[in-house]
Protein backbone atom coordinates (compact mmCIF):
# COMPACT_ATOMS: atom_id res chain seq x y z
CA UNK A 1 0.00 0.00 0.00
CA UNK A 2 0.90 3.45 -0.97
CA UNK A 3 1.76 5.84 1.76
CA UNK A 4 0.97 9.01 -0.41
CA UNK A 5 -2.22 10.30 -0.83
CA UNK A 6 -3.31 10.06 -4.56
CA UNK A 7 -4.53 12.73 -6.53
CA UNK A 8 -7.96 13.79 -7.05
CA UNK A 9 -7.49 12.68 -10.65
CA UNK A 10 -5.83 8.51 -9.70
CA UNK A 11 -8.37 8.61 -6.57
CA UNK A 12 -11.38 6.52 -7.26
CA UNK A 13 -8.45 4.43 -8.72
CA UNK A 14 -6.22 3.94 -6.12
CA UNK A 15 -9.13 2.99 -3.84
CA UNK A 16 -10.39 0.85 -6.46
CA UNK A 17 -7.23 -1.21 -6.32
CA UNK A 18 -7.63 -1.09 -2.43
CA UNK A 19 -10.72 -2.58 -1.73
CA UNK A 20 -9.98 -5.44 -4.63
CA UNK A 21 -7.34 -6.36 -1.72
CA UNK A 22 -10.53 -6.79 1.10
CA UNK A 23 -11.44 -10.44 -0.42
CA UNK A 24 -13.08 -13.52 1.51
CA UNK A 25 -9.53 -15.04 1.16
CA UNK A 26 -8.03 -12.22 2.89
CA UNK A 27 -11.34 -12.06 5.20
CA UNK A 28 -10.62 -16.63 5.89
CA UNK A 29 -6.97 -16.14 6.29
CA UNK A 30 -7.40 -13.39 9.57
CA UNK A 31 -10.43 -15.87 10.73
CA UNK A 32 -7.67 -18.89 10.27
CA UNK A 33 -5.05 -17.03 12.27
CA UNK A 34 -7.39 -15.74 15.09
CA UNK A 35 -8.33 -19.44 15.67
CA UNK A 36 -4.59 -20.85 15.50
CA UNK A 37 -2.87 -17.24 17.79
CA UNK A 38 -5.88 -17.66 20.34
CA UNK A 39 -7.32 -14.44 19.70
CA UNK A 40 -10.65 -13.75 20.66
CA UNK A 41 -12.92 -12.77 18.42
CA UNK A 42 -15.60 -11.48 20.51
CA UNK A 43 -13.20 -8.77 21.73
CA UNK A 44 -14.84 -5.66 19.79
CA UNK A 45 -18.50 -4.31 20.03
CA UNK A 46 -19.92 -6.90 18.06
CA UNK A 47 -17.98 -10.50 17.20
CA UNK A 48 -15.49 -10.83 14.09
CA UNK A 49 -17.95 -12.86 11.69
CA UNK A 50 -20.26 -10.08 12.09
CA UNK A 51 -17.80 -6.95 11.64
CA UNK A 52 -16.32 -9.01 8.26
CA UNK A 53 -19.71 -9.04 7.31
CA UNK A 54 -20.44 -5.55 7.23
CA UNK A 55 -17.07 -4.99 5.83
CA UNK A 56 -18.06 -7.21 2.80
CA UNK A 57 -21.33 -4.77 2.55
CA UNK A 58 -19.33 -1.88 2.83
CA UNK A 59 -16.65 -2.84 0.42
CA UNK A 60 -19.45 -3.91 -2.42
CA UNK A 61 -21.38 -0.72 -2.40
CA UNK A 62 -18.07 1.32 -2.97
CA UNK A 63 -16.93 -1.13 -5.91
CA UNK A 64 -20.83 0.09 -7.04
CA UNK A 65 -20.18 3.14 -6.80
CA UNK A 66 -17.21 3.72 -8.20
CA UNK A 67 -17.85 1.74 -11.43
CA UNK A 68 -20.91 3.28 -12.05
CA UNK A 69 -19.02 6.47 -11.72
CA UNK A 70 -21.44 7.40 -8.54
CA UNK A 71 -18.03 7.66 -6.51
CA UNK A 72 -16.48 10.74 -8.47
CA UNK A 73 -20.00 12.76 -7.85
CA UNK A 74 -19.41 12.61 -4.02
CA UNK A 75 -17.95 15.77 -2.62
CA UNK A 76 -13.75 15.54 -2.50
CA UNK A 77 -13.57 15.79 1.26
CA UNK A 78 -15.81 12.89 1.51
CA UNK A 79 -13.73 10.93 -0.94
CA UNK A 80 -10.74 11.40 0.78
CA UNK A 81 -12.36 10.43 4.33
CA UNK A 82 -13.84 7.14 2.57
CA UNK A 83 -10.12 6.08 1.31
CA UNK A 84 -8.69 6.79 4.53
CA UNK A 85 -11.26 4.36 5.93
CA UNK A 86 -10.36 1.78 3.99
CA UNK A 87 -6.71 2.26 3.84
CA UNK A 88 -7.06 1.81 7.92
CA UNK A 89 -9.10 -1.13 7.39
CA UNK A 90 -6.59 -2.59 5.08
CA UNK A 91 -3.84 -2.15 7.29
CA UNK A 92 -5.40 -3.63 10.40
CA UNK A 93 -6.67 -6.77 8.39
CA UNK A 94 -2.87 -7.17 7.14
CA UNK A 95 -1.58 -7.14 10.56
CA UNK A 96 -4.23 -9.71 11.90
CA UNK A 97 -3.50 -11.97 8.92
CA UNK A 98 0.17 -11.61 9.71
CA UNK A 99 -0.27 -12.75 13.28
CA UNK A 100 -1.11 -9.39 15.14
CA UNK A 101 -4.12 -9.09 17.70
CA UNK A 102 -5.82 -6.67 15.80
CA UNK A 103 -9.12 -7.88 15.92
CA UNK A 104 -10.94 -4.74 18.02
CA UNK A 105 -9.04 -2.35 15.65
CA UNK A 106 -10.57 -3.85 12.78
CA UNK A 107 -13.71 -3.51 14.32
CA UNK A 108 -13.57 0.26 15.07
CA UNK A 109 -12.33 0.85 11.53
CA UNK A 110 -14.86 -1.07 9.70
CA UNK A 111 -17.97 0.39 11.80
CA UNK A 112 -16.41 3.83 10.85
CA UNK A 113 -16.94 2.72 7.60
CA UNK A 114 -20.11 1.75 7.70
CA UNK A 115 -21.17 4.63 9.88
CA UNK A 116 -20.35 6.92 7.30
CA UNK A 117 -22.23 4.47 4.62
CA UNK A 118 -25.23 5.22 6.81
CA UNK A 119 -24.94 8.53 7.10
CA UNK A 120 -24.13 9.75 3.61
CA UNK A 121 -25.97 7.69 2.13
CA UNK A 122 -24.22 5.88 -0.41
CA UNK A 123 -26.02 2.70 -0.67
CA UNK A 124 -29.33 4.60 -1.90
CA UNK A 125 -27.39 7.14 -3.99
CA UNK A 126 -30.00 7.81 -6.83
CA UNK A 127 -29.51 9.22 -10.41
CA UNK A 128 -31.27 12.51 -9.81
CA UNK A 129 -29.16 12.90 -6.97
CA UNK A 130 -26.31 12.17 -8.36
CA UNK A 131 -27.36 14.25 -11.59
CA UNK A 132 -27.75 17.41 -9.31
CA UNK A 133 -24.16 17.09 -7.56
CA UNK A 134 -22.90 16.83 -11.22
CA UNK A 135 -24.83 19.79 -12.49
CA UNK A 136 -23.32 21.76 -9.61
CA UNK A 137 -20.39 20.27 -10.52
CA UNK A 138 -20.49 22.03 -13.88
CA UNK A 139 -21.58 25.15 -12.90
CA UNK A 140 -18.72 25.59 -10.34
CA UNK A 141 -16.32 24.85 -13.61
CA UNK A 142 -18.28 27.28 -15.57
CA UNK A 143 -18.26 30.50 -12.68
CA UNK A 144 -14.46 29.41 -12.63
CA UNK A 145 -13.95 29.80 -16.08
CA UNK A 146 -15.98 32.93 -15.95
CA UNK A 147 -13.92 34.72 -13.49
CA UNK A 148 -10.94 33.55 -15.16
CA UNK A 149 -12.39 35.40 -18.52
CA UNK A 150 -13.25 38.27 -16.17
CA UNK A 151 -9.54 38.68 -15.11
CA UNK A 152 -8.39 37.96 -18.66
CA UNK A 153 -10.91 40.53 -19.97
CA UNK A 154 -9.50 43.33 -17.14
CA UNK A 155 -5.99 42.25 -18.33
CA UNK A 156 -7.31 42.72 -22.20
CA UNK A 157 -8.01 46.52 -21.25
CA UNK A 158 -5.17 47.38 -19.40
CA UNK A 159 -3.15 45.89 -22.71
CA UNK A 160 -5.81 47.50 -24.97
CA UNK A 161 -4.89 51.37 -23.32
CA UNK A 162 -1.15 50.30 -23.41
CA UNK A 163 -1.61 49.33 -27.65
CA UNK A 164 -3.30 52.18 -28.25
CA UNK A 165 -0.69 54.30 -26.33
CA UNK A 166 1.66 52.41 -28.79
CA UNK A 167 -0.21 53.04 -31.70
CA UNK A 168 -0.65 57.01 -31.36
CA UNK A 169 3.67 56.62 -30.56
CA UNK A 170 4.01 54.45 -33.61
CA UNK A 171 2.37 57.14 -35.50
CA UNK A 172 4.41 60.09 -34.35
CA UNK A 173 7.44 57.62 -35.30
CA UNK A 174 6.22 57.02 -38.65
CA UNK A 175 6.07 60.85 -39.25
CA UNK A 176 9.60 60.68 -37.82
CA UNK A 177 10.66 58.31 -39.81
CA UNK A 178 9.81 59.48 -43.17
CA UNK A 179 11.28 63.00 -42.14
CA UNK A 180 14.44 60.98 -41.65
CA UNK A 181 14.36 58.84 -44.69
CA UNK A 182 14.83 61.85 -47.03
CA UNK A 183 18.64 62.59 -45.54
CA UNK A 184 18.66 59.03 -44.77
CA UNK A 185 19.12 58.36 -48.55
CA UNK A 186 21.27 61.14 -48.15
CA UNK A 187 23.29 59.52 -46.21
CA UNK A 188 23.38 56.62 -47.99
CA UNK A 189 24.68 58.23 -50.91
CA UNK A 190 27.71 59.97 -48.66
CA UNK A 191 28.25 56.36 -46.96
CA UNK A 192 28.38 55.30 -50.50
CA UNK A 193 31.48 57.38 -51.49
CA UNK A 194 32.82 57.29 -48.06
CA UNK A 195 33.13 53.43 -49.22
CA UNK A 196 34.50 53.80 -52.05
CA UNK A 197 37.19 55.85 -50.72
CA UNK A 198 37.87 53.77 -48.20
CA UNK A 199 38.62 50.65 -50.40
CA UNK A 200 41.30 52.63 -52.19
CA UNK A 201 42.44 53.26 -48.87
CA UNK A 202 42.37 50.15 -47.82
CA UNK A 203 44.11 49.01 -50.50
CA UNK A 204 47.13 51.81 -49.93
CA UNK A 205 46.98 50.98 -46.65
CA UNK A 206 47.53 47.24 -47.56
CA UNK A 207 50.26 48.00 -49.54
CA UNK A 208 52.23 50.65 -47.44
CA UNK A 209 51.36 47.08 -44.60
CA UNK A 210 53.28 45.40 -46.51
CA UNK A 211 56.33 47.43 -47.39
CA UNK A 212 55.97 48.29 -43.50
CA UNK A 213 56.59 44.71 -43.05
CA UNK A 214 59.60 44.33 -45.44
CA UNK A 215 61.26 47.50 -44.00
CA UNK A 216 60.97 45.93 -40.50
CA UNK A 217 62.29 42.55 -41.39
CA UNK A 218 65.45 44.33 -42.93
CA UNK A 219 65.56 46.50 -39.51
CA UNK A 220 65.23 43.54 -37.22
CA UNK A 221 68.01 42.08 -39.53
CA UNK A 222 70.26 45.49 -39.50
CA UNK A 223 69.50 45.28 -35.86
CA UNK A 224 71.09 42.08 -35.43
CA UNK A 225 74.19 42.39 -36.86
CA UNK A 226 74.65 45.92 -35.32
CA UNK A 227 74.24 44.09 -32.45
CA UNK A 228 76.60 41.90 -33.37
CA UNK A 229 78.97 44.07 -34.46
CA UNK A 230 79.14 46.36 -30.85
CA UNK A 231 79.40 42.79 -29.24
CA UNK A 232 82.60 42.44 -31.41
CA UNK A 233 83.58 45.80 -31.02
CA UNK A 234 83.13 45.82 -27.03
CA UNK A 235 85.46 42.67 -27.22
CA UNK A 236 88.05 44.51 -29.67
CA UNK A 237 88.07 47.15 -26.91
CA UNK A 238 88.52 45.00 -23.93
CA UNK A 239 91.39 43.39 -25.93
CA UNK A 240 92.94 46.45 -27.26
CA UNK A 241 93.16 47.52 -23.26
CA UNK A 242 94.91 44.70 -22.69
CA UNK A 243 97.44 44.77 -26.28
CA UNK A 244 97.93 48.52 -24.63
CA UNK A 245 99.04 47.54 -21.50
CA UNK A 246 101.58 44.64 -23.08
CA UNK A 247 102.86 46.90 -25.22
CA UNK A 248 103.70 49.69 -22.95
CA UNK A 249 105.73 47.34 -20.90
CA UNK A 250 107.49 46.11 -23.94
CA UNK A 251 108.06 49.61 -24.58
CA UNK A 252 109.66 50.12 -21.53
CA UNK A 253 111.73 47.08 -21.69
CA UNK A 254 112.77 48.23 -25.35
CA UNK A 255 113.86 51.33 -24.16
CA UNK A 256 116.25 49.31 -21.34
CA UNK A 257 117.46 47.54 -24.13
CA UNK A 258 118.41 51.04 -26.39
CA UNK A 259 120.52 51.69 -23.52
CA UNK A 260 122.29 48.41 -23.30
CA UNK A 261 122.21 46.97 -26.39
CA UNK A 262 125.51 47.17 -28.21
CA UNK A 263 124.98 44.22 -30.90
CA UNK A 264 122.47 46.01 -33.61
CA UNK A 265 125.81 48.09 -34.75
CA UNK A 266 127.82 45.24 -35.63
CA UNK A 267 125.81 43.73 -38.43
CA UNK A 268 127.73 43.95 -41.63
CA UNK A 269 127.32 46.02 -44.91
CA UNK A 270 125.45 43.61 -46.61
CA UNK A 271 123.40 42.62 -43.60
CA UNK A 272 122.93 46.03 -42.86
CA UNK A 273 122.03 47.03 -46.85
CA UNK A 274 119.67 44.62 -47.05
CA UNK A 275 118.02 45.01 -43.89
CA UNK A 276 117.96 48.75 -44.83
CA UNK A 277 116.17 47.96 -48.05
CA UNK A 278 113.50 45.81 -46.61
CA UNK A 279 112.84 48.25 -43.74
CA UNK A 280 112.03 50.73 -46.85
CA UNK A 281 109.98 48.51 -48.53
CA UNK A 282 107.89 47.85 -46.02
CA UNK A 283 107.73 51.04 -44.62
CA UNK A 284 106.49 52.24 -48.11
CA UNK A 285 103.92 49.14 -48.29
CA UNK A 286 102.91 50.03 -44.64
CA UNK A 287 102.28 54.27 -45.61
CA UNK A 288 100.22 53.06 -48.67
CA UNK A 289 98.37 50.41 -47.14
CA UNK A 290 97.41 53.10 -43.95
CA UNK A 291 96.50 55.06 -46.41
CA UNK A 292 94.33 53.21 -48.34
CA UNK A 293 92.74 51.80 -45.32
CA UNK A 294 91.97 54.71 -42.93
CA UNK A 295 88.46 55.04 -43.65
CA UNK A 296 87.79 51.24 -43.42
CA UNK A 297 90.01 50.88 -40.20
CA UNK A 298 86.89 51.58 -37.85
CA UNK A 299 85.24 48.39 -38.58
CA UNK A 300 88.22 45.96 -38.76
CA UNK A 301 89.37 47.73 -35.58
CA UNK A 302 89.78 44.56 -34.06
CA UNK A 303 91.06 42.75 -36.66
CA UNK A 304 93.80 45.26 -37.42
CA UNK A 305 94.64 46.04 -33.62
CA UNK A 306 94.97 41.79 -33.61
CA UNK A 307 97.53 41.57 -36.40
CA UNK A 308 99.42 44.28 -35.67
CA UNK A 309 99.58 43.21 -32.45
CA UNK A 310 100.60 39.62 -33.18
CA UNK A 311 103.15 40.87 -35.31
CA UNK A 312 104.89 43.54 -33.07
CA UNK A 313 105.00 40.60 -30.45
CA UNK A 314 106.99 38.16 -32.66
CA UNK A 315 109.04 41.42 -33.36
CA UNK A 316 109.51 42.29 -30.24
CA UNK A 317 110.15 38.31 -29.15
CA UNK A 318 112.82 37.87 -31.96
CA UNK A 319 114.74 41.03 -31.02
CA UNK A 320 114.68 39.90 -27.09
CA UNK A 321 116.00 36.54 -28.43
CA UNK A 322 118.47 37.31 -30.77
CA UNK A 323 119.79 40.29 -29.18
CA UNK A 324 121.59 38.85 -26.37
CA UNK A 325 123.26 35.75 -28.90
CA UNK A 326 124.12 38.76 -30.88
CA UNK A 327 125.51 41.01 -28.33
CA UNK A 328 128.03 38.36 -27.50
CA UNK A 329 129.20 37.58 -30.81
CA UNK A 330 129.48 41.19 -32.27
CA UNK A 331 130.22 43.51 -29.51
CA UNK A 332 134.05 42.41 -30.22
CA UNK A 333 133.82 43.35 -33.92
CA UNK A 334 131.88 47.00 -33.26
CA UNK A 335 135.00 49.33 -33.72
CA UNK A 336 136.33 47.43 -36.86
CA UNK A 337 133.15 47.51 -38.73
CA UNK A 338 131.80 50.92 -37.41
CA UNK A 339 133.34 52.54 -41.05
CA UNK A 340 131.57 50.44 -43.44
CA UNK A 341 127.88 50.43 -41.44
CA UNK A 342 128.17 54.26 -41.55
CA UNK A 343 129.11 53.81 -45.13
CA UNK A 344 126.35 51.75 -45.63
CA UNK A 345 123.74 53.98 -43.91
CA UNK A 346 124.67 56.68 -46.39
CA UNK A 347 123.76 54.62 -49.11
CA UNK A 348 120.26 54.16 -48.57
CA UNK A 349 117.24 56.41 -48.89
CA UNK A 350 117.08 59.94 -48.78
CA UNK A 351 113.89 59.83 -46.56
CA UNK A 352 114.92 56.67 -44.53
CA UNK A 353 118.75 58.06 -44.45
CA UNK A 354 117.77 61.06 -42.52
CA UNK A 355 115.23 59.63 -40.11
CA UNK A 356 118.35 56.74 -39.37
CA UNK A 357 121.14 59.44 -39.20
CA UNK A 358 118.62 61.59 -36.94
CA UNK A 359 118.40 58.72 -34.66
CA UNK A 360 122.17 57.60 -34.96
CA UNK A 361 123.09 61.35 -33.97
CA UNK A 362 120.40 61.24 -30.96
CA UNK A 363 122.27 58.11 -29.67
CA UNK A 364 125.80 59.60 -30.09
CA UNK A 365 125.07 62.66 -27.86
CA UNK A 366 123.32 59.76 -25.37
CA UNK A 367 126.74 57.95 -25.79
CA UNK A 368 128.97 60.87 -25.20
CA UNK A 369 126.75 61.60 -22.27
CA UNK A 370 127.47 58.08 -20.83
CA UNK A 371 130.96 58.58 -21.35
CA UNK A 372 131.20 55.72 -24.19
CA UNK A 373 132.15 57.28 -27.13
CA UNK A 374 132.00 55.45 -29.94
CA UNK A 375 130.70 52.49 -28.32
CA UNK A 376 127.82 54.20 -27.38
CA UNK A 377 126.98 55.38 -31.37
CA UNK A 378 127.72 52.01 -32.82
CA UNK A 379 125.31 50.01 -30.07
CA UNK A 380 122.50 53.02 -31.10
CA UNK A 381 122.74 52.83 -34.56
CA UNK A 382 122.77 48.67 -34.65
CA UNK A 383 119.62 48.93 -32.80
CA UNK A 384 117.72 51.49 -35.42
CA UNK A 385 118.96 48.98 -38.28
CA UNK A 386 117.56 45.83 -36.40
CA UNK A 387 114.39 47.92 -35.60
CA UNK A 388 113.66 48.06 -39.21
């Protein structure tokens, strides 16, 4: 059994499938189980037989009723009250058949039944009667449609006032409207050309987009190798600092040397004619080569500052080398050979002649000053002529 209440609609229904459960089996079994628990049966008002009699009557005239549709007539409360009769009388006829005294519950619920049999009626329920409740029936729908026309028919006004308020503002629009349409097409015809300008614009536009696009691929590019190049640069100038640094202290260790060196002087006239020679060559090679390359010497900085580095190491390594075998084996042989090397020296360039004989005349007023005379000139002027 279903402990919800049913709807008005599944009532006569579910109390239908109810009382189909209120059989003479049903009524046999809870006689059978009374006899074998030791119940007694007289317990209630009036003995067991008799209270499953009047059940039986009271079950049979609602089956009547409600399949000659006499049930659905009856006022709702009613119907309710009826179903919860029966749903008590159900449940205490279960419980007896199941072994539970129940037998004076069963008898209250099924005279409360009956009572209200009695009392309303039901087993003398007549067509006319029955005709009126359902004429009533149909006017109640009928005032409730009524009012709910009534309501609609108020709401149909009220809407009504509002459509005719939007009618008279419709109108005024329209007026609008048509006032607006003439420099609307106006308008149109402006928007028109406006269009068409703005295609060839557009397509300008596209085009400059696209040169823009070239032009900033070949900056990013440029950008790159600028980049680059200041990277290199930075590095030139870190090693340049360093080249610097070297070659002042080679400097200074040259200029040690000037003072001590006696071995350049002793070279002989061929040595010292052909070393003469080369130093002009190359010194001519070296002015034309600066000056074909000043402009470009900015961006091979490094390279240049590299090379000439490199080189005026090994220079400066091959003179530290050779200059103290040297000075050993030709100091001895300075005073005999002092004639031809000046001899020799006058030979060669003008240019290259003077610059040596301005240097050779420096070191023989720094070798008087020492107080070495001749010495002094012949270690000076060996050193120019290895220098070159």
């Amino acid at each position: 059994m279903s402990g919800e209440t049913p709807r008005k609609e599944e009532l006569a229904r579910e109390l239908q499938r109810v009382l189909n459960t209120l059989t003479e089996e049903a009524q046999h079994a809870a006689v059978r189980k009374v006899g074998e628990l030791g119940f007694d049966p007289n317990k209630g008002r009036i003995s067991l037989e008799e209270t499953l009699i009047n059940l039986t009557q009271g079950r049979d005239i609602l089956l009547d009723a409600i399949e000659k549709s006499k049930f659905a007539q009856l006022p709702l409360k009613l119907q309710y009250a009826l179903y919860d009769q029966v749903q008590a009388i159900a449940r205490e006829l279960t419980a007896l058949v199941n072994g539970t005294d129940a037998v004076q519950n069963l008898d209250k619920a099924v005279e409360e039944l009956n009572a209200s049999v009695w009392q309303f009626q039901l087993h003398n329920l007549s067509e006319q009667v029955l005709g009126f409740h359902s004429k009533m029936n149909q006017l109640k729908n009928q005032e409730t449609a009524i009012r709910q026309a009534a309501r609609a028919a108020e709401q149909f006004e009220q809407v009504r006032q509002k459509a005719d308020q939007t009618l008279i503002a419709i109108s005024d629009r329209a007026k609008s409207i048509a006032d607006e349409h003439a420099s609307a097409s106006k308008l149109v015809e402006q928007l028109h050309a406006t269009l068409r300008e703005s295609t060839e614009i557009g397509q300008k536009v596209a085009s400059i987009g696209t040169q823009v696009a070239q032009h900033e691929t070949t900056a990013a590019q440029q950008l790159a190798t600028a980049k680059q190049a200041a990277a290199d640069t930075d590095a030139i100038a870190a090693k340049a600092k360093e080249m610097r640094t070297e070659i002042e202290a080679a400097r200074a260790s040259l200029q040690h040397l000037t003072t001590n060196t006696q071995e350049l002087l002793t070279t002989t006239e061929r040595t010292a004619t052909t070393q003469l020679g080369e130093f002009a060559s190359k010194y001519e090679q070296l002015s034309e080569k600066t000056e074909s390359t000043t402009t470009a010497l900015t961006t091979k900085l490094g390279t240049s500052i590299s090379e000439l580095t490199a080189q005026t190491n090994n220079k400066l390594e091959f003179l530290t080398a050779s200059a103290d075998t040297r000075i050993s084996n030709l100091i001895n042989e300075t005073s005999t050979r002092h004639g031809r090397t000046a001899g020799a020296v006058n030979d060669a360039p003008t240019g290259l002649h003077e610059q040596k004989r301005y240097r050779c005349a420096g070191v023989r007023r720094q070798g008087r000053r020492n107080g070495h005379g001749w010495r002094g000139r012949v270690q000076a002027s060996g050193y120019a002529a290895r220098r070159t």
